[in-house]
Protein backbone atom coordinates (compact mmCIF):
# COMPACT_ATOMS: atom_id res chain seq x y z
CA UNK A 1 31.11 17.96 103.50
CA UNK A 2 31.55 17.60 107.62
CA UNK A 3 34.73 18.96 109.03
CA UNK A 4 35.41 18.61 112.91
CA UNK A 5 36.96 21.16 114.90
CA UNK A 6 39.30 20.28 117.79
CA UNK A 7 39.86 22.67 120.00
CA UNK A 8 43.07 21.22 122.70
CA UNK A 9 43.27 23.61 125.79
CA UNK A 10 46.75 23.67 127.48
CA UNK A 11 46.66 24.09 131.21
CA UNK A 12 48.99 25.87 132.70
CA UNK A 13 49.11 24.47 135.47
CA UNK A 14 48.15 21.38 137.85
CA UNK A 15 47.30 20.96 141.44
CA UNK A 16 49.51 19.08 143.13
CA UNK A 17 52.09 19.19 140.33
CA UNK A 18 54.65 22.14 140.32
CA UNK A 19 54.48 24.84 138.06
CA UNK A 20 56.08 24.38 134.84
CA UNK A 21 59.26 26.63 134.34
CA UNK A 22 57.68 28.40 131.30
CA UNK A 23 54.85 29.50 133.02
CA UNK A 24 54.37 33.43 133.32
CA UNK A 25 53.52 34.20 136.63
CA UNK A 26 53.55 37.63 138.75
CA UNK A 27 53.27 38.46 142.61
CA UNK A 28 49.99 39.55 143.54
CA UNK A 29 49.56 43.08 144.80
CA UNK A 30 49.74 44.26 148.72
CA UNK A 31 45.58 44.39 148.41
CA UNK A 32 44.85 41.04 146.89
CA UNK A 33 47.17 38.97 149.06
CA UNK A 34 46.00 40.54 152.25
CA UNK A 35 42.09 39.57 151.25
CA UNK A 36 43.09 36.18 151.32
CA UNK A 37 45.42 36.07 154.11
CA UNK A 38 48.49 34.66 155.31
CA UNK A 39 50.30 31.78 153.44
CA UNK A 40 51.18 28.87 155.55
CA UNK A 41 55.15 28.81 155.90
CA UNK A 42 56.84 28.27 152.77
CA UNK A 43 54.40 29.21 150.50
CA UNK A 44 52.87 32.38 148.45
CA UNK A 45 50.30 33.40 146.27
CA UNK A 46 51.02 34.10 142.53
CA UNK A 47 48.68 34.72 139.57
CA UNK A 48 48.61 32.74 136.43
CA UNK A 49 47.03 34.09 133.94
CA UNK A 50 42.83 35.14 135.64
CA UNK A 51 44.33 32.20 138.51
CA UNK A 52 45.64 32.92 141.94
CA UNK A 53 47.77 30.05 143.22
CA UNK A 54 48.96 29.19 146.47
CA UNK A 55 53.01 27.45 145.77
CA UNK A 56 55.41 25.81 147.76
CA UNK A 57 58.45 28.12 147.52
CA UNK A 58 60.82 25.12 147.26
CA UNK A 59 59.63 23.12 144.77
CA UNK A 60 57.08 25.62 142.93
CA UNK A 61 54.12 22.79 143.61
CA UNK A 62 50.71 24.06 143.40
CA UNK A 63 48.90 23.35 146.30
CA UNK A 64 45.70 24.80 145.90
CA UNK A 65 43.98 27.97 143.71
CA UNK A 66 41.73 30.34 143.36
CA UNK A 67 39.92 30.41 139.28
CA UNK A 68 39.13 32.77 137.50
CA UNK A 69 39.65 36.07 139.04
């Protein structure tokens, strides 16, 4: 007897797409945020899960990231 296994991963989030208002996300600490620098106006750096993310404040899109830390 064969059985398959499906294994569906959920991402959390999308570049280019703002992050989903379910999604658990924290600030990143004094020493992390100044290793990768300033944020262009209107945006910050938040971690998701082992992901940084660079976000629009406004809207929450994701504009670019940083996997697997």
């Amino acid at each position: 007897m064969s059985t398959n296994l499906v294994v569906t991963i959920t991402e959390l989030w999308r570049r280019g797409y703002p992050l989903a208002r379910d999604v658990i996300f924290y600030d990143l600490s004094l020493r992390m945020a100044g290793r990768l620098g300033r944020t262009p106006a209107g945006h910050r750096y938040v971690r998701v899960a082992q992901d940084i993310l660079l976000i629009a404040i406004g809207t929450g899109m994701v504009v670019d990231a940083v996997y697997g830390l």
